[in-house]
PDB file of N, CA and C in Angstrom:
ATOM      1  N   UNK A   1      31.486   0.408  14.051  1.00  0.00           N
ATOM      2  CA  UNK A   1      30.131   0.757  13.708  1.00  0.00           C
ATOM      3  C   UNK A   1      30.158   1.581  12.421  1.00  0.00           C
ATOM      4  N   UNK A   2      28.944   0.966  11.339  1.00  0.00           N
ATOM      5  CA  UNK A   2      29.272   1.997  10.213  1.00  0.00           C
ATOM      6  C   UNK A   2      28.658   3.260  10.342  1.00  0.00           C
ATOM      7  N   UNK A   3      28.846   3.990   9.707  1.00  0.00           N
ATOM      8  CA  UNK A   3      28.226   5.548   9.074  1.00  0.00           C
ATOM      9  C   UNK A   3      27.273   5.243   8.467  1.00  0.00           C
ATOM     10  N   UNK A   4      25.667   5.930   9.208  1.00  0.00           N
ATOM     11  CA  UNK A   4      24.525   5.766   8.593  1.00  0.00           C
ATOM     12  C   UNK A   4      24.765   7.232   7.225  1.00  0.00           C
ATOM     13  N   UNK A   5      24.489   6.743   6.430  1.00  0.00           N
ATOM     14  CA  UNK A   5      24.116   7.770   5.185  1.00  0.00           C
ATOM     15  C   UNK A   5      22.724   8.769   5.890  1.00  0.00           C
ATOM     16  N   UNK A   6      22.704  10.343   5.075  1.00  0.00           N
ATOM     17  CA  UNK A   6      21.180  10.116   4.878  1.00  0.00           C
ATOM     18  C   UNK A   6      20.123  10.224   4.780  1.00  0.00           C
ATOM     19  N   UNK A   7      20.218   9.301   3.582  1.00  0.00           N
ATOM     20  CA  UNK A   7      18.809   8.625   3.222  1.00  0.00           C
ATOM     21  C   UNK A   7      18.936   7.487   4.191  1.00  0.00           C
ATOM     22  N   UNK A   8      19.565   6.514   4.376  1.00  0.00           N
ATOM     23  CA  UNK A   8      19.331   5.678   5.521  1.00  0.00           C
ATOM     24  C   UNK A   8      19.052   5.977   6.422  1.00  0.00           C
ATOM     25  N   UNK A   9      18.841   7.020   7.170  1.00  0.00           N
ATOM     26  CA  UNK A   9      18.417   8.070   8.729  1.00  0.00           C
ATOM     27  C   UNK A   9      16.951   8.114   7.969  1.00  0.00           C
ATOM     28  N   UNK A  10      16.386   9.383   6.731  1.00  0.00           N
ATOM     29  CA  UNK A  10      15.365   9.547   6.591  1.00  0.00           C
ATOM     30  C   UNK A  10      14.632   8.287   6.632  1.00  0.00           C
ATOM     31  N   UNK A  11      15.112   6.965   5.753  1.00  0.00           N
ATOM     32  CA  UNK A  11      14.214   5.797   5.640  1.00  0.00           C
ATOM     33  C   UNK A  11      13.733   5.442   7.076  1.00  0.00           C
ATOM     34  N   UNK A  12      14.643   5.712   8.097  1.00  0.00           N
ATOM     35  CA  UNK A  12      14.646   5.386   9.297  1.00  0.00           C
ATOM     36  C   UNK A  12      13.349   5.808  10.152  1.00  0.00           C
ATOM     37  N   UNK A  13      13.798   7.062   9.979  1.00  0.00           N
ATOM     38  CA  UNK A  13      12.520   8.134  10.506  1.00  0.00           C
ATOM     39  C   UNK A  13      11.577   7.425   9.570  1.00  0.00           C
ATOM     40  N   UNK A  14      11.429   7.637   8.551  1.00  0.00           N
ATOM     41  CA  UNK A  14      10.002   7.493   7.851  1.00  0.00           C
ATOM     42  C   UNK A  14       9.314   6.205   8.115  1.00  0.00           C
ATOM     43  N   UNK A  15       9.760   5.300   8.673  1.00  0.00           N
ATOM     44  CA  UNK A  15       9.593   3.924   9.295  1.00  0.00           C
ATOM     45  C   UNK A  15       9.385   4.124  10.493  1.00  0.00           C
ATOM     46  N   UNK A  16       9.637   4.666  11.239  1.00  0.00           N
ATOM     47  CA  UNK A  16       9.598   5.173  12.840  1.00  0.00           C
ATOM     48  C   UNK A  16       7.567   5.445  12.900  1.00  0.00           C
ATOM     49  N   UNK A  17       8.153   6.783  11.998  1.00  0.00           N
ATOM     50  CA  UNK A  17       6.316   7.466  11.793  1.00  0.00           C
ATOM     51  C   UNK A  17       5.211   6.686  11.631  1.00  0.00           C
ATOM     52  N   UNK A  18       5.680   5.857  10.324  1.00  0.00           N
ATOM     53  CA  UNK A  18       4.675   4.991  10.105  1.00  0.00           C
ATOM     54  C   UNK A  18       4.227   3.963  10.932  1.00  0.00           C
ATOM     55  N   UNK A  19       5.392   3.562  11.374  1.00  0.00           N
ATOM     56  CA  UNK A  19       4.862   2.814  12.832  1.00  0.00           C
ATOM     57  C   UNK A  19       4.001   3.297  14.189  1.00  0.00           C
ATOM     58  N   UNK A  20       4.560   4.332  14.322  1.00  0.00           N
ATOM     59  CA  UNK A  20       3.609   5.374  15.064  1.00  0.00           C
ATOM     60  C   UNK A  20       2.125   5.553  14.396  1.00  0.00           C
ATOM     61  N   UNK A  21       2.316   5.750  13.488  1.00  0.00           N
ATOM     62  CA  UNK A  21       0.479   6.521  12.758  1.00  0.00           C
ATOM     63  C   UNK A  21      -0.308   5.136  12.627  1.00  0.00           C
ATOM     64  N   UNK A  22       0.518   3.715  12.733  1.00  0.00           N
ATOM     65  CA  UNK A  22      -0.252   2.883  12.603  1.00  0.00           C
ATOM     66  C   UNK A  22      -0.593   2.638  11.022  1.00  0.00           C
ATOM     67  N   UNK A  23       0.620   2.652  10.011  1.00  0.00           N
ATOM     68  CA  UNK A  23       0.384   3.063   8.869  1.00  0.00           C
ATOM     69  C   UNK A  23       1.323   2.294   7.806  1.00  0.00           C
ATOM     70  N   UNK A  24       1.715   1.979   6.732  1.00  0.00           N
ATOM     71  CA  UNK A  24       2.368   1.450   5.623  1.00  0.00           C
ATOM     72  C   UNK A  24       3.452   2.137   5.066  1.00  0.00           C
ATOM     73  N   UNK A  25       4.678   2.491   4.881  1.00  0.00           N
ATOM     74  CA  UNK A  25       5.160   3.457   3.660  1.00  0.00           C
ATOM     75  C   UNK A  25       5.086   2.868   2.642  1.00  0.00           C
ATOM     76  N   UNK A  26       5.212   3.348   1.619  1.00  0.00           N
ATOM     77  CA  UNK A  26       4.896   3.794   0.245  1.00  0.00           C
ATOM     78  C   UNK A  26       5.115   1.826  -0.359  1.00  0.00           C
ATOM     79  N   UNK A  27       6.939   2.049   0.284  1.00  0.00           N
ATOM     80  CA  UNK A  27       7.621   1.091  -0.377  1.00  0.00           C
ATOM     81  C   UNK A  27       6.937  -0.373   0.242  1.00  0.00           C
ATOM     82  N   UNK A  28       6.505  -0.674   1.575  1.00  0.00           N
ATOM     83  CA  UNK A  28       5.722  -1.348   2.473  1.00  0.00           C
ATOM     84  C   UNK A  28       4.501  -1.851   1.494  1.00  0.00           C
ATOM     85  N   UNK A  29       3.700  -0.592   1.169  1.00  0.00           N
ATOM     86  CA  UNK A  29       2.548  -1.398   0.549  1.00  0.00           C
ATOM     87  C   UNK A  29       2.697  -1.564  -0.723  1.00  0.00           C
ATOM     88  N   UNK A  30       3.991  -0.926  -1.868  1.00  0.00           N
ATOM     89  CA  UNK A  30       4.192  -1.436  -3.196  1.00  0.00           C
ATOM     90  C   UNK A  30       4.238  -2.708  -2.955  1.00  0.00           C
ATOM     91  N   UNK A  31       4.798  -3.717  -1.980  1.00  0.00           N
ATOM     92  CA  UNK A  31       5.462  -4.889  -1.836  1.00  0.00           C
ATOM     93  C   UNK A  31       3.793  -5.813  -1.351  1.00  0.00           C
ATOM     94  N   UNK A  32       3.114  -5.566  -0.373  1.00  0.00           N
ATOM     95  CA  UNK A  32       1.707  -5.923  -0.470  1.00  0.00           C
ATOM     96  C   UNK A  32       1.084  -6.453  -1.263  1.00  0.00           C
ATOM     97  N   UNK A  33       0.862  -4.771  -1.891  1.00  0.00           N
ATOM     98  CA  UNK A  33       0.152  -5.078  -2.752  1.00  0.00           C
ATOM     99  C   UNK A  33       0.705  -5.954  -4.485  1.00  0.00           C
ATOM    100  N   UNK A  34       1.945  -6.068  -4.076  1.00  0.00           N
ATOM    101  CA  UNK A  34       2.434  -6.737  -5.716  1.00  0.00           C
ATOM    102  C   UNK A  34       2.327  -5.905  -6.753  1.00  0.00           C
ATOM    103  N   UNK A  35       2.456  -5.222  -6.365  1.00  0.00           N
ATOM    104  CA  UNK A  35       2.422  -3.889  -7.890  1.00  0.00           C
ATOM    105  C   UNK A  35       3.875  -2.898  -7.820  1.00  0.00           C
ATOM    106  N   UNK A  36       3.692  -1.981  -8.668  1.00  0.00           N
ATOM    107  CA  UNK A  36       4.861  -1.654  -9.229  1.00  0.00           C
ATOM    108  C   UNK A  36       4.399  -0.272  -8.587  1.00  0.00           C
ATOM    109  N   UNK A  37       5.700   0.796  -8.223  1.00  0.00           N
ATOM    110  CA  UNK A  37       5.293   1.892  -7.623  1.00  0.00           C
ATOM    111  C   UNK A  37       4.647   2.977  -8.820  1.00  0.00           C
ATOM    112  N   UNK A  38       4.216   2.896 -10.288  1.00  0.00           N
ATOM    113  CA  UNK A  38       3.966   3.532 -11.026  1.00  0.00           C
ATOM    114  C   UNK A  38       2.695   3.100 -11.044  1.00  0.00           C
ATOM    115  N   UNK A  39       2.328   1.922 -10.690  1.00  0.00           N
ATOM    116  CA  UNK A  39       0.900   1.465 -10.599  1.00  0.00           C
ATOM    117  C   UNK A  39       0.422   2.137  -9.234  1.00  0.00           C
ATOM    118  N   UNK A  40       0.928   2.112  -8.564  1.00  0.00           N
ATOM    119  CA  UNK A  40       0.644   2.341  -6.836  1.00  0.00           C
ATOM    120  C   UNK A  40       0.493   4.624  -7.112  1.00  0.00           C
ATOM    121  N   UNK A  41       0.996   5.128  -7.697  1.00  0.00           N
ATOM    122  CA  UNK A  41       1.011   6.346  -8.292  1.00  0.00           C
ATOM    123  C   UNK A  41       0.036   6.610  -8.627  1.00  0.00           C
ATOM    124  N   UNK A  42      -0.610   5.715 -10.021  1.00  0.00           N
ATOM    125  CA  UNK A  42      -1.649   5.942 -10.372  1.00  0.00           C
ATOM    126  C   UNK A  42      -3.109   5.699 -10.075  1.00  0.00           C
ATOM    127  N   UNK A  43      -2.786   4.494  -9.321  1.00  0.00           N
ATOM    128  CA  UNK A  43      -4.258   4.116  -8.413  1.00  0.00           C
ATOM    129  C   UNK A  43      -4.167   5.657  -7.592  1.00  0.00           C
ATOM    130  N   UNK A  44      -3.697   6.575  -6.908  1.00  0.00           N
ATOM    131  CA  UNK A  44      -3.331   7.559  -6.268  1.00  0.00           C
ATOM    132  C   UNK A  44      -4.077   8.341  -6.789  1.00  0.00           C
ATOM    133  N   UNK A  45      -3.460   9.016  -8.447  1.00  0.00           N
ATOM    134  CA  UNK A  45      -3.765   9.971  -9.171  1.00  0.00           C
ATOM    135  C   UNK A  45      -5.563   9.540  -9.316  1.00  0.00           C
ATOM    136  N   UNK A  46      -6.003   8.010  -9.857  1.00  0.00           N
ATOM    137  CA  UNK A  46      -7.099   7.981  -9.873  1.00  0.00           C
ATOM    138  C   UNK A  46      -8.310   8.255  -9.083  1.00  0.00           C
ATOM    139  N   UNK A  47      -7.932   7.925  -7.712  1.00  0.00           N
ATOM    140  CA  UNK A  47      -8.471   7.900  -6.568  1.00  0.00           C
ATOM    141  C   UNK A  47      -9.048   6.578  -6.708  1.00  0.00           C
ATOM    142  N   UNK A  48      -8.416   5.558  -7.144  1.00  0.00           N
ATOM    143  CA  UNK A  48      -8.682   4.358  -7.139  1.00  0.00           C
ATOM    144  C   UNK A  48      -8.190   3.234  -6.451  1.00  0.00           C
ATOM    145  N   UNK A  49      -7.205   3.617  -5.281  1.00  0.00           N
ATOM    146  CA  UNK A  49      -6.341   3.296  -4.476  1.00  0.00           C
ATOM    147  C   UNK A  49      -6.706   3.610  -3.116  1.00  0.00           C
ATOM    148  N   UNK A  50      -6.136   2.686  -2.196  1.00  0.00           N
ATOM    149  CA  UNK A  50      -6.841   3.125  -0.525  1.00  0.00           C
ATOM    150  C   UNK A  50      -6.583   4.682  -0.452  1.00  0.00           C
ATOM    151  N   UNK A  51      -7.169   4.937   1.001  1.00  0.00           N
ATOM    152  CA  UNK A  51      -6.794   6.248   1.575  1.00  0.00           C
ATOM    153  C   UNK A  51      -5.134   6.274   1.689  1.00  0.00           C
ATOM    154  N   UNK A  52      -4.414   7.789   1.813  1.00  0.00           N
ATOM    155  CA  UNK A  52      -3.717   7.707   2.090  1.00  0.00           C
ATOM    156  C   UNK A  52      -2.817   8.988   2.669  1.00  0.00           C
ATOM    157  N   UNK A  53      -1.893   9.245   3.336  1.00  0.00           N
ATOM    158  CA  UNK A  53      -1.231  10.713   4.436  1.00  0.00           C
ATOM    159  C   UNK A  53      -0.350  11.199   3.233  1.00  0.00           C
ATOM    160  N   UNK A  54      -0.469  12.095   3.113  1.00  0.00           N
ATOM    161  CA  UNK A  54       0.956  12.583   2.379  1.00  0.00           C
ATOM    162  C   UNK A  54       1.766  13.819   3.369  1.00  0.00           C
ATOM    163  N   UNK A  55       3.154  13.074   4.078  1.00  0.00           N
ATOM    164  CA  UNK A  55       3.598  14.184   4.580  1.00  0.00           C
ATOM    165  C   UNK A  55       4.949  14.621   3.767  1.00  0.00           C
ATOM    166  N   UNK A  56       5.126  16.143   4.018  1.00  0.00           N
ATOM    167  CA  UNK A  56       6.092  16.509   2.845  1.00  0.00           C
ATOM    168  C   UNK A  56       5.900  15.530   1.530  1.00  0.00           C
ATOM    169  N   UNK A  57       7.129  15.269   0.649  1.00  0.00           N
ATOM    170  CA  UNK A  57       6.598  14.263  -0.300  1.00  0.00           C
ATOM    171  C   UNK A  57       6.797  12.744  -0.386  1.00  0.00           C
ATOM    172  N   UNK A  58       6.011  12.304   0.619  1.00  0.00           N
ATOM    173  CA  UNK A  58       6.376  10.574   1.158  1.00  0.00           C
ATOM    174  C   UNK A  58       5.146  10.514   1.700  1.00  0.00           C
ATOM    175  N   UNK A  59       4.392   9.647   0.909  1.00  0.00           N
ATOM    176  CA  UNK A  59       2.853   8.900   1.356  1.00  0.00           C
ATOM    177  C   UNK A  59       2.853   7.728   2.077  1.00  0.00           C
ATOM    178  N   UNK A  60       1.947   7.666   3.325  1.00  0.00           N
ATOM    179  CA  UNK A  60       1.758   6.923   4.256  1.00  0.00           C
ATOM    180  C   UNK A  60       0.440   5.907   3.892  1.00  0.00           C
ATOM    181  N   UNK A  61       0.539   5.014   3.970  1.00  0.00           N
ATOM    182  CA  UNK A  61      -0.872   4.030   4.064  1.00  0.00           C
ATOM    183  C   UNK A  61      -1.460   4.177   5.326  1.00  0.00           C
ATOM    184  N   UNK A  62      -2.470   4.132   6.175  1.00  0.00           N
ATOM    185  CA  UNK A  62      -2.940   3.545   7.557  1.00  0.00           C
ATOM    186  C   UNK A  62      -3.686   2.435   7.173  1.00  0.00           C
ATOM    187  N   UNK A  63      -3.339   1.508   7.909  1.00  0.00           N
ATOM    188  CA  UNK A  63      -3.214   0.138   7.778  1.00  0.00           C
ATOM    189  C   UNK A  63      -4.521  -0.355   7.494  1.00  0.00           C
ATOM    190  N   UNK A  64      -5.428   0.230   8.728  1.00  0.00           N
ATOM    191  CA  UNK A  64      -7.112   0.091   8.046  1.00  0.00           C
ATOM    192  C   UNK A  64      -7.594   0.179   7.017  1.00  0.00           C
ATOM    193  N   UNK A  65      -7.078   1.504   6.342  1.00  0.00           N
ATOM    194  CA  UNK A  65      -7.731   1.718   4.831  1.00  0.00           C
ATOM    195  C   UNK A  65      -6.540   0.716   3.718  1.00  0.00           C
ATOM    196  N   UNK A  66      -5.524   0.290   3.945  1.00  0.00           N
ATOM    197  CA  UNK A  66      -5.076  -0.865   3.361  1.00  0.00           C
ATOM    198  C   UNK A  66      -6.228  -2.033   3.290  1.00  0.00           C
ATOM    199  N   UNK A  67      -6.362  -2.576   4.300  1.00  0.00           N
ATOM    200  CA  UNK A  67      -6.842  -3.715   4.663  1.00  0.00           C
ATOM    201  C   UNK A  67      -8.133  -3.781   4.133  1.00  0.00           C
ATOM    202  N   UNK A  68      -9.041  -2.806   4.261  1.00  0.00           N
ATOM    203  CA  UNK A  68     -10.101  -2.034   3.817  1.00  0.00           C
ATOM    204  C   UNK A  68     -10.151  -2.242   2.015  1.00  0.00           C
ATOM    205  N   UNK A  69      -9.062  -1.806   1.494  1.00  0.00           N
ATOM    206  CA  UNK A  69      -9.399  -1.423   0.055  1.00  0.00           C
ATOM    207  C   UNK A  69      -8.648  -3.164  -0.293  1.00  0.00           C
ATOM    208  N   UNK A  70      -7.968  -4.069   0.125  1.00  0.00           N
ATOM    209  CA  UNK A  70      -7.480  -4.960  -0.202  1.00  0.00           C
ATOM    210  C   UNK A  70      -9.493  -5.653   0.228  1.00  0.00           C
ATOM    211  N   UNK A  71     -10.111  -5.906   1.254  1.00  0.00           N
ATOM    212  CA  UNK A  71     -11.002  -6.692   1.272  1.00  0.00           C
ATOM    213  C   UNK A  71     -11.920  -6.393   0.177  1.00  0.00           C
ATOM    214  N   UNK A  72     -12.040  -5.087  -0.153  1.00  0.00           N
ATOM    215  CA  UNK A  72     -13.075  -4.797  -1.086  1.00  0.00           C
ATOM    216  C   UNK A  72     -12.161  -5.182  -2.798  1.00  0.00           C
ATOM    217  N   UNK A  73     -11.573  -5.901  -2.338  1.00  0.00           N
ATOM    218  CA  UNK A  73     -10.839  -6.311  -4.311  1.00  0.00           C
ATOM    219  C   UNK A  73     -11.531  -8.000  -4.414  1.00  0.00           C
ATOM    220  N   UNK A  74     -11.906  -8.432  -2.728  1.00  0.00           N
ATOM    221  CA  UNK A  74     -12.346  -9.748  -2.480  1.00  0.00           C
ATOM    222  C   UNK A  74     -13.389 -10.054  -3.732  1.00  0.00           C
ATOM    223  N   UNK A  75     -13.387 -11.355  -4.322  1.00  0.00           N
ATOM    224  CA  UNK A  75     -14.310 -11.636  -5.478  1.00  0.00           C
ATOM    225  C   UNK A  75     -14.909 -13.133  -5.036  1.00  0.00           C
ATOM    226  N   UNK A  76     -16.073 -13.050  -4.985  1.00  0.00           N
ATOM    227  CA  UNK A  76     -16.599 -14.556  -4.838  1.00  0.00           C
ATOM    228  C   UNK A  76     -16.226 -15.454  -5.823  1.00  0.00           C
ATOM    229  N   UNK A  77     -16.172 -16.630  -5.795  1.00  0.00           N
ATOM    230  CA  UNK A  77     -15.755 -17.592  -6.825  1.00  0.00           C
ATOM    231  C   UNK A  77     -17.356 -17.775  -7.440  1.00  0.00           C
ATOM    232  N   UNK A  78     -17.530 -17.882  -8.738  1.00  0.00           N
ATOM    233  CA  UNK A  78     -19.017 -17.707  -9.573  1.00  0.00           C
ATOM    234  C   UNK A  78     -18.415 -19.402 -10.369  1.00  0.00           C
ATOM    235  N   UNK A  79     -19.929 -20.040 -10.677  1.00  0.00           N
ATOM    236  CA  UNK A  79     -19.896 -21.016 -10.834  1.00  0.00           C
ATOM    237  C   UNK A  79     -18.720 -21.324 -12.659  1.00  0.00           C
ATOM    238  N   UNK A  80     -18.463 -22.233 -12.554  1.00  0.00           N
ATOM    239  CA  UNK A  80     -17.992 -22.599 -13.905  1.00  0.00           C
ATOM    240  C   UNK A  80     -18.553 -22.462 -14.880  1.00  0.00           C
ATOM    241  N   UNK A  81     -18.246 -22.211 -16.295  1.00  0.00           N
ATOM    242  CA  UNK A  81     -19.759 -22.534 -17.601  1.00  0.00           C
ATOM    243  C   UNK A  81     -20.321 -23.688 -17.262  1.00  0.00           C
ATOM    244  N   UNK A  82     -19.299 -24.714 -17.526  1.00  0.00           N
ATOM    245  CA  UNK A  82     -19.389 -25.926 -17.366  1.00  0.00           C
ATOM    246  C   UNK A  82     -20.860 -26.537 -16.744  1.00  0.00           C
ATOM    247  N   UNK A  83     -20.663 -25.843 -14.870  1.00  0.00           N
ATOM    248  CA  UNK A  83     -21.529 -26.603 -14.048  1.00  0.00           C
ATOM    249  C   UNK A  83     -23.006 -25.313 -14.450  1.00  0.00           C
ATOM    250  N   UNK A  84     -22.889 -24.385 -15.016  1.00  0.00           N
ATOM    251  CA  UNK A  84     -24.028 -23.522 -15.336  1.00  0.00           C
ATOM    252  C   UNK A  84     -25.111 -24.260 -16.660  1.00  0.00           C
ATOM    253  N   UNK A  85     -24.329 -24.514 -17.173  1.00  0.00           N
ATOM    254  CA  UNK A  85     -25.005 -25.598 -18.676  1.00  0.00           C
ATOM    255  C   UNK A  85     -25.604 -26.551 -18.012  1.00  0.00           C
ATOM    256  N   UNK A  86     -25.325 -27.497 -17.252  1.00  0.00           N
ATOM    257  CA  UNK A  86     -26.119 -28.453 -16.325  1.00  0.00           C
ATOM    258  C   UNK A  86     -27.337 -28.481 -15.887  1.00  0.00           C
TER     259      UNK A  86
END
């Protein structure tokens, strides 16, 4: 059996929690959402980004306000020029 490092224990725990709170880590919803964790930072800093937990320094998503701020990016499809000139 190997030797957990750790940061491999903390990742552990911090995956544990989030599963418990019903929630995302950091690295969880960088991958989601397709963005880069400097983008995922700054939607943060903006307050332009879902809700989110900050315990010690490792931010949690809860899954609702994921799901939540992903439906509200939803865009109707608007007609073509094309079929608008018609």
């Amino acid at each position: 059996m190997e030797a957990t490092t750790g940061l491999e224990m903390q990742a552990t725990r911090l995956q544990a929690l989030a599963d418990k709170l019903d929630c995302l880590t950091e690295a969880d919803f960088t991958l989601l959402a397709n963005a880069s964790p400097s983008t995922v930072e700054a939607w943060r800093k903006r307050g332009t980004g879902p809700s989110y937990i900050l315990i010690g320094n490792r931010y949690l998503y809860p899954r609702q306000a994921v799901s939540e701020y992903l439906h509200g990016l939803t865009r109707e499809r608007t007609r073509s020029m094309k079929a608008a000139l018609l």
